[in-house]
C-alpha atoms as a PDB file:
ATOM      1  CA  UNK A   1      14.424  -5.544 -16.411  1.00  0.00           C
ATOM      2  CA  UNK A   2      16.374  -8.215 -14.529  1.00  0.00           C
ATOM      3  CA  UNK A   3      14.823 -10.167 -11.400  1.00  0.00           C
ATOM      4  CA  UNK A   4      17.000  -8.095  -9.190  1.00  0.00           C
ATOM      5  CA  UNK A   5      15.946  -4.925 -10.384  1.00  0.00           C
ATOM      6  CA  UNK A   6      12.044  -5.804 -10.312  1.00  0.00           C
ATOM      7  CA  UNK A   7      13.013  -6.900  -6.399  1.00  0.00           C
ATOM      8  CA  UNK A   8      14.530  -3.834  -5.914  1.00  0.00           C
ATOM      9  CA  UNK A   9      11.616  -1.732  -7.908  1.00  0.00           C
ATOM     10  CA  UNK A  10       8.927  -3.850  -5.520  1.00  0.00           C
ATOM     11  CA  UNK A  11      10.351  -3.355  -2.299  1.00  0.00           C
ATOM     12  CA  UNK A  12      10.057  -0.075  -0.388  1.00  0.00           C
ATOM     13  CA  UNK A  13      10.889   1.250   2.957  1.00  0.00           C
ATOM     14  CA  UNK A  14       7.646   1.496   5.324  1.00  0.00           C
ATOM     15  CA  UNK A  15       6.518   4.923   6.620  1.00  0.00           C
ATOM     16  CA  UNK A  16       4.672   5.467  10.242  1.00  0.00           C
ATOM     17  CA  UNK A  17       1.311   7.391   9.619  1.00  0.00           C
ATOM     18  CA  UNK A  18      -1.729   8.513  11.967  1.00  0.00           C
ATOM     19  CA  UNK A  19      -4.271   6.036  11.279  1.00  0.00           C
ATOM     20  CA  UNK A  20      -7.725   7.659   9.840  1.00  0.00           C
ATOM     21  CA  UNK A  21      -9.450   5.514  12.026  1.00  0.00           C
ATOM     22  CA  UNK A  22      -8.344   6.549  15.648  1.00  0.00           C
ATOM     23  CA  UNK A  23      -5.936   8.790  15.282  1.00  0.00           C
ATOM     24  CA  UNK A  24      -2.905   7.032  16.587  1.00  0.00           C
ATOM     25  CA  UNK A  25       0.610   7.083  15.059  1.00  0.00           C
ATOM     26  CA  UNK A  26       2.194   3.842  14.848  1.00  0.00           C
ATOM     27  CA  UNK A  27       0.131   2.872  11.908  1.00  0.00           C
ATOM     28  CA  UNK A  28       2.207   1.956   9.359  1.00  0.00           C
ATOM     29  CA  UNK A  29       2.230   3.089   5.367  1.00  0.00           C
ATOM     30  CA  UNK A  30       4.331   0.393   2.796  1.00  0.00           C
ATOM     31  CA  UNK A  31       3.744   1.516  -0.850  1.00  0.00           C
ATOM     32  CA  UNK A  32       3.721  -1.248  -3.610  1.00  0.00           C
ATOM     33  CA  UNK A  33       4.051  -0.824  -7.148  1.00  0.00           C
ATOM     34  CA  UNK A  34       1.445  -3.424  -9.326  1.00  0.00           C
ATOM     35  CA  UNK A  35       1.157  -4.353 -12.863  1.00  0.00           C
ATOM     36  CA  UNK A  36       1.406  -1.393 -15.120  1.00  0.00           C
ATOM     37  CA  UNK A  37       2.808   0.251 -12.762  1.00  0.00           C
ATOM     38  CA  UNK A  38       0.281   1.087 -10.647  1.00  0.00           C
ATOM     39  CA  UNK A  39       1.009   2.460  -7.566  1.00  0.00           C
ATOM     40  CA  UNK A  40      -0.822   2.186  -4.017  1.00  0.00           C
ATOM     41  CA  UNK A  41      -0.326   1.640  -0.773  1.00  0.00           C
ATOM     42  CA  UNK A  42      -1.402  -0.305   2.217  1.00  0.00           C
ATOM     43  CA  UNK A  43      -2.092   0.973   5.848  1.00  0.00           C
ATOM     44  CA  UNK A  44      -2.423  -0.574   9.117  1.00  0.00           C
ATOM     45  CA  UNK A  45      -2.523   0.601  12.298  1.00  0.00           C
ATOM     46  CA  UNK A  46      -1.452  -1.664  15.334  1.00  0.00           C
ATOM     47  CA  UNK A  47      -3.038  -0.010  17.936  1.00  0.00           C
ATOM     48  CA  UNK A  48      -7.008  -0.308  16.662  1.00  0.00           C
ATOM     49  CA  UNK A  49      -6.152  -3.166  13.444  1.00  0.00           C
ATOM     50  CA  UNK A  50      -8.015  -0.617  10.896  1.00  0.00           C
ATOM     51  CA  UNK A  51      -6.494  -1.168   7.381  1.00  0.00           C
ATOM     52  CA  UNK A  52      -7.051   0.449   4.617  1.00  0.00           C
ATOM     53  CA  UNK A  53      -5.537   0.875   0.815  1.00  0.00           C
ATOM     54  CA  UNK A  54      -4.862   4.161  -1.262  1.00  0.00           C
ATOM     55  CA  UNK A  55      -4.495   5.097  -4.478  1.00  0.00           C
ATOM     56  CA  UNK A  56      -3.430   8.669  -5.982  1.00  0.00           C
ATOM     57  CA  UNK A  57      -4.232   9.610  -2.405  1.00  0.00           C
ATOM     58  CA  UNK A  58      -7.743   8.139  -2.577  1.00  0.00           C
ATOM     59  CA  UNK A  59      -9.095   5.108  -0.017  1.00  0.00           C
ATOM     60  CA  UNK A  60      -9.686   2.346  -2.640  1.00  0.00           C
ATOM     61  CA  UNK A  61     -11.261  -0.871  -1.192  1.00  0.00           C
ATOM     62  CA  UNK A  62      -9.333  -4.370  -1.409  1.00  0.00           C
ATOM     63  CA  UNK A  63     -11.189  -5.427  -4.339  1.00  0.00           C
ATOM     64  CA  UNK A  64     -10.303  -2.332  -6.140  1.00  0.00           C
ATOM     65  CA  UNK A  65      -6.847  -3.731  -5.270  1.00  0.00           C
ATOM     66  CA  UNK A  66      -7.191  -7.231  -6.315  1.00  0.00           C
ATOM     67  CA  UNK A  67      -8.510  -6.162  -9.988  1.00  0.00           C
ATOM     68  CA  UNK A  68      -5.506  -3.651 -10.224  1.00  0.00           C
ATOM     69  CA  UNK A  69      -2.814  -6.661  -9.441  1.00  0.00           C
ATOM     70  CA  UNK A  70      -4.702  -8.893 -11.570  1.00  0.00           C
ATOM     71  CA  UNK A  71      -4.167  -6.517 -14.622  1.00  0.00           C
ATOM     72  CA  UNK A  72      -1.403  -7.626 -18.090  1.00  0.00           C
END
């Protein structure tokens, strides 16, 4: 895989999403592919700041997605 096709693999569009936290809908969903092709994604809502992570549409803490990036 070339670097421009690993750019283009990495980047995704972002999706608006209620936010589980107080229900608004300008939180914001961008989905990022990590090593070994995990996939999760990363919330945050701008009207309350709540952010959270998922993974195969489970809430996974940060640290759970710090060990996944740091996999080879």
């Amino acid at each position: 895989m070339d670097e421009e096709e690993a750019m283009t693999r990495r980047t995704r569009e972002a999706t608006t999403v209620a936010c589980s936290q107080c229900g608004a809908r300008d939180a914001i969903q961008i989905e990022i592919t990590l090593p070994e092709d995990t996939d999760v994604t990363f919330n945050s809502c701008h009207r309350c700041e709540h952010r959270w992570w998922e993974s195969a549409s489970e809430v996974i803490d940060l640290t759970a997605v710090l060990e996944k990036a740091r996999r080879r």
